[in-house]
C-alpha atoms as a PDB file:
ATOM      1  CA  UNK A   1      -5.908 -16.397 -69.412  1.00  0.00           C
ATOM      2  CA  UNK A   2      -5.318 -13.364 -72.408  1.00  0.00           C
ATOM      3  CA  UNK A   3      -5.770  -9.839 -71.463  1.00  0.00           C
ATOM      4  CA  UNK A   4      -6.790  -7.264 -73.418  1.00  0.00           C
ATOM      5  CA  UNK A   5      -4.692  -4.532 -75.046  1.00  0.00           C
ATOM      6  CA  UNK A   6      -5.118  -1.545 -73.127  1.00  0.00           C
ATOM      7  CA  UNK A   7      -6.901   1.764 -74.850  1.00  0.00           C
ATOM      8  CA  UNK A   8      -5.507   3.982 -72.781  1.00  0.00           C
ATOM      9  CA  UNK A   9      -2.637   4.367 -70.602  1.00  0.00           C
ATOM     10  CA  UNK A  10      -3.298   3.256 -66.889  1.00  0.00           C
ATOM     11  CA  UNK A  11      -1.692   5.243 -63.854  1.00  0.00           C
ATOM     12  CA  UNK A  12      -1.853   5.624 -60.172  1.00  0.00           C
ATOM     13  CA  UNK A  13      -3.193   8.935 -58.770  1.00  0.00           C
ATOM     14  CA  UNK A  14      -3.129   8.337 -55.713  1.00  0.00           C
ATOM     15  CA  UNK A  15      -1.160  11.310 -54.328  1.00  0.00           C
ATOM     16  CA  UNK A  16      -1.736   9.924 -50.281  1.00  0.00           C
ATOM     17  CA  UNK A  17       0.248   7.242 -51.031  1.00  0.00           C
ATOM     18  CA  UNK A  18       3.764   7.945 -49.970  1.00  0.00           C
ATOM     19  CA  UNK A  19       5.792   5.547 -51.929  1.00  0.00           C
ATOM     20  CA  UNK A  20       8.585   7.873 -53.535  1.00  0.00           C
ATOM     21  CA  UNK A  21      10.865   6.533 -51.005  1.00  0.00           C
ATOM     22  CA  UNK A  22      10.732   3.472 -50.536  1.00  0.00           C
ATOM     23  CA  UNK A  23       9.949   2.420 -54.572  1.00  0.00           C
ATOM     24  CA  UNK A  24      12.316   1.760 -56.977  1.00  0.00           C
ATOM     25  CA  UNK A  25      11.919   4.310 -59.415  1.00  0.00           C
ATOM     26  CA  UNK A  26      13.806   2.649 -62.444  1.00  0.00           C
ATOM     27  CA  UNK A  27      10.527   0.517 -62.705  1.00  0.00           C
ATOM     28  CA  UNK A  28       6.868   1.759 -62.860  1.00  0.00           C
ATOM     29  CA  UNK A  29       4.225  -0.226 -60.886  1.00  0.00           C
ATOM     30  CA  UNK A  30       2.453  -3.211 -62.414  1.00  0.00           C
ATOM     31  CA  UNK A  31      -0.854  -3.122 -63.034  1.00  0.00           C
ATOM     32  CA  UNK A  32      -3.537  -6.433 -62.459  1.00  0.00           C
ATOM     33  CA  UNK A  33      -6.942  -5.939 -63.356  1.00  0.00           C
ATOM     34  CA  UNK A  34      -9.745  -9.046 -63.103  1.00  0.00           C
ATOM     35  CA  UNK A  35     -13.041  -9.882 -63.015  1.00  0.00           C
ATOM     36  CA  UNK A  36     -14.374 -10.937 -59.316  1.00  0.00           C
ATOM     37  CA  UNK A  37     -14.546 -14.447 -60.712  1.00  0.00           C
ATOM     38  CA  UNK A  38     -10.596 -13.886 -61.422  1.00  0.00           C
ATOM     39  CA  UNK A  39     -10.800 -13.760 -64.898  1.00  0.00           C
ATOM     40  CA  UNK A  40      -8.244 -11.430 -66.220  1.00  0.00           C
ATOM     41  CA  UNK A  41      -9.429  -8.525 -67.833  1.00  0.00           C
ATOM     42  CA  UNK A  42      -5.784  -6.829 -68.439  1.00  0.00           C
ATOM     43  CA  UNK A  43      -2.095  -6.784 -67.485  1.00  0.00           C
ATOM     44  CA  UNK A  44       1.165  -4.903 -68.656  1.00  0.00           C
ATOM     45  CA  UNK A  45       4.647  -6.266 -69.089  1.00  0.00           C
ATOM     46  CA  UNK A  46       5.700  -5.115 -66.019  1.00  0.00           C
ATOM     47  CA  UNK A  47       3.074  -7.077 -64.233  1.00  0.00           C
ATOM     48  CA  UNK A  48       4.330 -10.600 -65.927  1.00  0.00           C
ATOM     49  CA  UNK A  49       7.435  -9.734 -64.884  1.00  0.00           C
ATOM     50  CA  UNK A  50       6.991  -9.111 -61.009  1.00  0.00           C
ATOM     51  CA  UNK A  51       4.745 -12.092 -61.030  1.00  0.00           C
ATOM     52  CA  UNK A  52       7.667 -14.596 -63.028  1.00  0.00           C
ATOM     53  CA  UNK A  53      10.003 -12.856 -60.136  1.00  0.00           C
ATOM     54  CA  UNK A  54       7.316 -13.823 -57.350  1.00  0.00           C
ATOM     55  CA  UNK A  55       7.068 -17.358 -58.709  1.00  0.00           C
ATOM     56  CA  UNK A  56      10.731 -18.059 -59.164  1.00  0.00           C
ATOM     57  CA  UNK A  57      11.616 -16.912 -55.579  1.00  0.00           C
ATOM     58  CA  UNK A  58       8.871 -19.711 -54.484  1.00  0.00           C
ATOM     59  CA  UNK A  59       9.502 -21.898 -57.279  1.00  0.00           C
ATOM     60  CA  UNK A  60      12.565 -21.755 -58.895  1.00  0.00           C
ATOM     61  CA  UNK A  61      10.989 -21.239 -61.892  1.00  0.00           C
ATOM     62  CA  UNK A  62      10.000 -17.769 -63.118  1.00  0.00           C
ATOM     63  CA  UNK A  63       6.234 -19.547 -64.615  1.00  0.00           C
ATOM     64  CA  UNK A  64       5.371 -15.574 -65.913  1.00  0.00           C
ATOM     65  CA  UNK A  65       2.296 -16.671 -67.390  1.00  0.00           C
ATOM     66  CA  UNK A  66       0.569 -18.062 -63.939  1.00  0.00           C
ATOM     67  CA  UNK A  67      -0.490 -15.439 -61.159  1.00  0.00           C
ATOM     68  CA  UNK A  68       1.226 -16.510 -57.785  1.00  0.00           C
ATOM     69  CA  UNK A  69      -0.832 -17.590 -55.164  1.00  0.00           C
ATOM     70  CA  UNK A  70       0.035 -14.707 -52.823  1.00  0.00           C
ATOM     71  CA  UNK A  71      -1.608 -12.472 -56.105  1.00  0.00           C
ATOM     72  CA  UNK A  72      -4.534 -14.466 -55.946  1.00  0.00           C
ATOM     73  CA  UNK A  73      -4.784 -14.612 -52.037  1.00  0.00           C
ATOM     74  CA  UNK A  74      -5.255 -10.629 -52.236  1.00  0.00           C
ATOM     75  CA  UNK A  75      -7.818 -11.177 -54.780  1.00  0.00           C
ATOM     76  CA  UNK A  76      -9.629 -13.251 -52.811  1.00  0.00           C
ATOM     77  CA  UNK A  77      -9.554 -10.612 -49.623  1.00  0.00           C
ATOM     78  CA  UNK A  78     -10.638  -7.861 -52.121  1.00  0.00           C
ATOM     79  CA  UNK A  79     -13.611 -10.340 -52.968  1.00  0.00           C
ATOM     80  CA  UNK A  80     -14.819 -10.937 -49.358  1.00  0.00           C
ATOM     81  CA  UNK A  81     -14.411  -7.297 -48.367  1.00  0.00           C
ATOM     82  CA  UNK A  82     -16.772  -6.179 -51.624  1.00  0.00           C
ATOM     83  CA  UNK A  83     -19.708  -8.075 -49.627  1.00  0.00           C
ATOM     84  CA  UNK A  84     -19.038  -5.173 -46.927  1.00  0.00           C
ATOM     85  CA  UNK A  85     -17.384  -2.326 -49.010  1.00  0.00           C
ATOM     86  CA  UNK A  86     -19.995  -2.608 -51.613  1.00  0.00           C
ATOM     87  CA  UNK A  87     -19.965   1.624 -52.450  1.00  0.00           C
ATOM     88  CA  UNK A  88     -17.026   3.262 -54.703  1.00  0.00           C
ATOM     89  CA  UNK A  89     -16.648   5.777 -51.853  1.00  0.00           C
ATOM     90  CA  UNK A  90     -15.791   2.940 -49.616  1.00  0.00           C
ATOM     91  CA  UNK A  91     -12.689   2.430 -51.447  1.00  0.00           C
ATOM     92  CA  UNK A  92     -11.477   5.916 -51.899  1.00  0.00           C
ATOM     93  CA  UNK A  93      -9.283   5.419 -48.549  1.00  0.00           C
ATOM     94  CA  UNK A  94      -9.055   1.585 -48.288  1.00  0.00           C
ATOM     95  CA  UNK A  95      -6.237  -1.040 -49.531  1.00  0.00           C
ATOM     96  CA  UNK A  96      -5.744  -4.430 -49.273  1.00  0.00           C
ATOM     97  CA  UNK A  97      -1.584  -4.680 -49.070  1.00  0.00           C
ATOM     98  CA  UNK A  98       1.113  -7.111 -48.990  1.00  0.00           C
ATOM     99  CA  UNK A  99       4.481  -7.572 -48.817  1.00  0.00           C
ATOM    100  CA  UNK A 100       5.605 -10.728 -50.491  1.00  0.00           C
ATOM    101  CA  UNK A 101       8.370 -12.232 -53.028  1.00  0.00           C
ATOM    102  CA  UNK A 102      12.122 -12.748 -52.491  1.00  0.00           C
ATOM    103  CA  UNK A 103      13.576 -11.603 -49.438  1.00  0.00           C
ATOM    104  CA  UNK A 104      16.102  -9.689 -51.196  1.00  0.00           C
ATOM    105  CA  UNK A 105      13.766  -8.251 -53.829  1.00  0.00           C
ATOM    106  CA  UNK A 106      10.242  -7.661 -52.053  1.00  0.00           C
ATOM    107  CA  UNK A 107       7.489  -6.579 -53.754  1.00  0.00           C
ATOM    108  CA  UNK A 108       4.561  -4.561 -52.782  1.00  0.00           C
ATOM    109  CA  UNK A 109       1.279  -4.904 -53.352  1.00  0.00           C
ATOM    110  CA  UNK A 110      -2.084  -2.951 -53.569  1.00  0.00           C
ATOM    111  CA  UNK A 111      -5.350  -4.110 -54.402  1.00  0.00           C
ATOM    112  CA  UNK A 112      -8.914  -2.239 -54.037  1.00  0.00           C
ATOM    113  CA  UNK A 113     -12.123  -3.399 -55.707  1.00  0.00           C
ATOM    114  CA  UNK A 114     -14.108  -1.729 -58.398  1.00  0.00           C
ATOM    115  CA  UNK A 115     -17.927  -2.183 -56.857  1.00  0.00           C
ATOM    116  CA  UNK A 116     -20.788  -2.240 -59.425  1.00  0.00           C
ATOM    117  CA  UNK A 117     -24.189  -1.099 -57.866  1.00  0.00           C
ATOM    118  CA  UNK A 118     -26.100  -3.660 -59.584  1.00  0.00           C
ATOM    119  CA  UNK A 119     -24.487  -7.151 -59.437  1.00  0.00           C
ATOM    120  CA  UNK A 120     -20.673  -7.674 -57.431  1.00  0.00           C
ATOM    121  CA  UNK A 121     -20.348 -10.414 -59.997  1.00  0.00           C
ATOM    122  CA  UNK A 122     -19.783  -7.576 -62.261  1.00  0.00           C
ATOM    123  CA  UNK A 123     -17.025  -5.828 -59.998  1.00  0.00           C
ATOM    124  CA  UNK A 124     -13.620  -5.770 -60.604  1.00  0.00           C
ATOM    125  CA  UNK A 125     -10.486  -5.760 -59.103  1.00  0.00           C
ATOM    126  CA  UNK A 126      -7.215  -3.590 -59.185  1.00  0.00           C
ATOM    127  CA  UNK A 127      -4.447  -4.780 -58.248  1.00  0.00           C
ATOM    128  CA  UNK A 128      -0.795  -2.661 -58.629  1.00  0.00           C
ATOM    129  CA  UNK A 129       2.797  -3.918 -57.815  1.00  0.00           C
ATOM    130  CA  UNK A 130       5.954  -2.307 -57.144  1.00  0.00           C
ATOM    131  CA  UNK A 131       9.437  -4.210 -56.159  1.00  0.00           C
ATOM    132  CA  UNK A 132      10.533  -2.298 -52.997  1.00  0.00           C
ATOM    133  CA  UNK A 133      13.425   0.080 -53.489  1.00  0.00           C
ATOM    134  CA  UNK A 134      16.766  -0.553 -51.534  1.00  0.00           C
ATOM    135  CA  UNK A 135      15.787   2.585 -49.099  1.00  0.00           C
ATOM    136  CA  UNK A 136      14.319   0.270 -46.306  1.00  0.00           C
ATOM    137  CA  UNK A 137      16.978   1.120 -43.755  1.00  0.00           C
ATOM    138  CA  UNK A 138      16.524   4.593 -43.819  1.00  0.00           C
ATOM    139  CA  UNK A 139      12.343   3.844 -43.608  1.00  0.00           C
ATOM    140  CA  UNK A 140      12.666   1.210 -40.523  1.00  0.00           C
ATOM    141  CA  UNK A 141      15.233   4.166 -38.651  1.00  0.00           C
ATOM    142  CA  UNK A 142      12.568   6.746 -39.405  1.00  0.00           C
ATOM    143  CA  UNK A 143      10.060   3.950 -37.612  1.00  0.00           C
ATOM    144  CA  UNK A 144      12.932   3.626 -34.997  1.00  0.00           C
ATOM    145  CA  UNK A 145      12.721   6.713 -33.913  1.00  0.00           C
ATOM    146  CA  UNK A 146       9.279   7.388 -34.817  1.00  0.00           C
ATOM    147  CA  UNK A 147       7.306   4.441 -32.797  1.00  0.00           C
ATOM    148  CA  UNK A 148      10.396   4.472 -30.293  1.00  0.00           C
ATOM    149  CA  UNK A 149      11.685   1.051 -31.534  1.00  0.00           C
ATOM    150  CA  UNK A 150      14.148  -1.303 -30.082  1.00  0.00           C
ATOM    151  CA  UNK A 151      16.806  -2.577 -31.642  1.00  0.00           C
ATOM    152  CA  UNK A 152      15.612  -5.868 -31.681  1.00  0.00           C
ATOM    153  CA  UNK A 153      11.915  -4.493 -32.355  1.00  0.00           C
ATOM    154  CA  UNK A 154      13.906  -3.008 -35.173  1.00  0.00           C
ATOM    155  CA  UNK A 155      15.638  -6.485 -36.694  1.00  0.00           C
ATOM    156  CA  UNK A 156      11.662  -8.154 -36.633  1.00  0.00           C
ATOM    157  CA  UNK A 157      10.504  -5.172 -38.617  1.00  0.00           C
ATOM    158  CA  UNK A 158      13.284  -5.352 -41.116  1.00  0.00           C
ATOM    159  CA  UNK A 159      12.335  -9.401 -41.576  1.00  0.00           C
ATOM    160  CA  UNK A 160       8.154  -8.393 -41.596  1.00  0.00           C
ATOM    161  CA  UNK A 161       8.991  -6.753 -44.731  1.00  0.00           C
ATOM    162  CA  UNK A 162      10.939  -9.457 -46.049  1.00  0.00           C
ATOM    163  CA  UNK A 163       7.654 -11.218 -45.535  1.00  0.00           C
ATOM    164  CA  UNK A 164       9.161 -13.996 -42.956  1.00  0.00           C
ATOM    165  CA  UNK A 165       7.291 -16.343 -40.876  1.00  0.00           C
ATOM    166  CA  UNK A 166       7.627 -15.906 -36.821  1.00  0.00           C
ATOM    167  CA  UNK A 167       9.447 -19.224 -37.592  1.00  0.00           C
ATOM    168  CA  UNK A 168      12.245 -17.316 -39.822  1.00  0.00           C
ATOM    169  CA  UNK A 169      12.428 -14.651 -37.927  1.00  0.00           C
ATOM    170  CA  UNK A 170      13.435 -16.665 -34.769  1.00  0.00           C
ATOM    171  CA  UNK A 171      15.780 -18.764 -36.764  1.00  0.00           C
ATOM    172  CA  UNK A 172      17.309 -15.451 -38.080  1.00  0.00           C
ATOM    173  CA  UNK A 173      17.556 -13.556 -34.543  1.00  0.00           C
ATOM    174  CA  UNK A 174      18.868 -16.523 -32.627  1.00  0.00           C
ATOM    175  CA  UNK A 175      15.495 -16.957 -30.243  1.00  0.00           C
ATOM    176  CA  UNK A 176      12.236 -18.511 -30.102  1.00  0.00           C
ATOM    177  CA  UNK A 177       8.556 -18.011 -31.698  1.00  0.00           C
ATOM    178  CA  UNK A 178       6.942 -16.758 -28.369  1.00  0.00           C
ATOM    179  CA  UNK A 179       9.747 -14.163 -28.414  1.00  0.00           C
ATOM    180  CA  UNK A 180       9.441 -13.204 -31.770  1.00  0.00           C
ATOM    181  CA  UNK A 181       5.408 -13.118 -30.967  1.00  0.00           C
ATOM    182  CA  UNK A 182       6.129 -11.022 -28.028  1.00  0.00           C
ATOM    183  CA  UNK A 183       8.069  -8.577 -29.882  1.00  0.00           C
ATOM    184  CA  UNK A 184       5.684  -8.149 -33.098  1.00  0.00           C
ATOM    185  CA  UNK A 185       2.857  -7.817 -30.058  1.00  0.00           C
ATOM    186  CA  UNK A 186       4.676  -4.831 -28.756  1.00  0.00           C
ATOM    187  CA  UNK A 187       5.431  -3.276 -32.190  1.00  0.00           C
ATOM    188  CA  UNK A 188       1.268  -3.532 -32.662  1.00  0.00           C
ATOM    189  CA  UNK A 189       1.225  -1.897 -29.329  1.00  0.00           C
ATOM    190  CA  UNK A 190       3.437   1.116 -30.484  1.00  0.00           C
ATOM    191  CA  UNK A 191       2.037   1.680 -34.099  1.00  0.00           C
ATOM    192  CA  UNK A 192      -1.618   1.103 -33.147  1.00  0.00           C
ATOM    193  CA  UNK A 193      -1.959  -1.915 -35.255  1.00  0.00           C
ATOM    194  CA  UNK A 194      -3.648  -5.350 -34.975  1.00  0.00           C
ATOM    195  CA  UNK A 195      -1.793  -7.081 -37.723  1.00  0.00           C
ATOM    196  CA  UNK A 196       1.348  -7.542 -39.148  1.00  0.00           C
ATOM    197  CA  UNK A 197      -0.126  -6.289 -42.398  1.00  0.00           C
ATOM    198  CA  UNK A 198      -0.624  -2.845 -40.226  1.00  0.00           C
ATOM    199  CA  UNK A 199       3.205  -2.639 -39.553  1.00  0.00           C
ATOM    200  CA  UNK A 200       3.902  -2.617 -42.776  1.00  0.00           C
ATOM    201  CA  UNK A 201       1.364  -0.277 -43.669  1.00  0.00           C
ATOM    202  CA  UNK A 202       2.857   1.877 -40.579  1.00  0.00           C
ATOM    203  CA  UNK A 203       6.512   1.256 -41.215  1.00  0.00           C
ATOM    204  CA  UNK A 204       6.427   2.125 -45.419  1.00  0.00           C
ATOM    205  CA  UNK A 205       3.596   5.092 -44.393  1.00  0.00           C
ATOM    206  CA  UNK A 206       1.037   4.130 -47.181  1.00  0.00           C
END
């Protein structure tokens, strides 16, 4: 796929999104946009380069030229939530976000869609990514105290945004999946989530 050079210079305005301190700010965000039938419509350099780091912590091999599956899995949400959120307005508030890529060097992601009134084969899709900063110990003490967090409640947060499995975090913390179930089950309970998608969103305050 060959994007098109850009005629302007893209940027995020969204001033709700509290990401100052938790982003890196030696890099700017990446910016992914497609058609909804994934063609690709543009990228930067920055956006080849978070995707070869996504690939390589998979893969072993940084493969900058093909979008990572996670990428396209958020693409694919963004389609299926177009069929409901099929109005501009219904996006003004809305994300679809992830935290995925090398344990070490997560990166975040945002994606919204572009709805066309006539036709959603016409729609688009935005997609921006940003490699977490190194600040996420001061953001999970602020949740600490915030959501009243154990310690331990505390340790599965820190591996949520490291994107582990239930089965990596029990591995990490020494105990087993229920447990690590029954913890992320009372973290939903204290930050009036449903997912572990709406931790993250909680914990990193987007």
């Amino acid at each position: 796929m060959r994007g098109r050079r850009p005629t302007a210079e893209a940027s995020d305005t969204s001033s709700d999104f509290h990401v100052d301190s938790i982003v890196d700010k030696r890099a700017g965000p990446g910016i992914l946009l497609l058609t909804s039938s994934m063609q690709l419509l543009y990228r930067d350099r920055r956006t080849w380069e978070l995707c070869g780091q996504i690939n390589k912590s998979h893969n072993g091999t940084a493969a900058r030229g093909v979008l990572p599956p996670a990428v396209a899995e958020v693409c694919a949400e963004i389609m299926q939530t177009l069929q409901v959120r099929s109005e501009a307005k219904d996006w003004e508030h809305f994300r679809v976000k992830r935290i995925i890529g090398d344990a070490k060097r997560p990166i975040l992601l945002r994606g919204l869609g572009l709805p066309d009134r006539h036709s959603i084969q016409h729609s688009r899709i935005l997609i921006t990514m940003e490699e977490v900063g190194r600040r996420q110990e001061a953001v999970t003490e602020q949740a600490k105290e915030l959501f009243h967090l154990t310690d331990r409640e505390v340790a599965v947060v820190q591996n949520l945004l490291k994107g582990w499995t239930n089965k990596e975090i029990a591995n990490a913390l020494g105990v087993t999946e229920q447990t690590v179930k029954e913890h992320i089950k009372h973290i939903m309970e204290k930050t009036k989530t449903t997912t572990r998608t709406g931790i993250l969103v909680q914990v990193l305050r987007l």
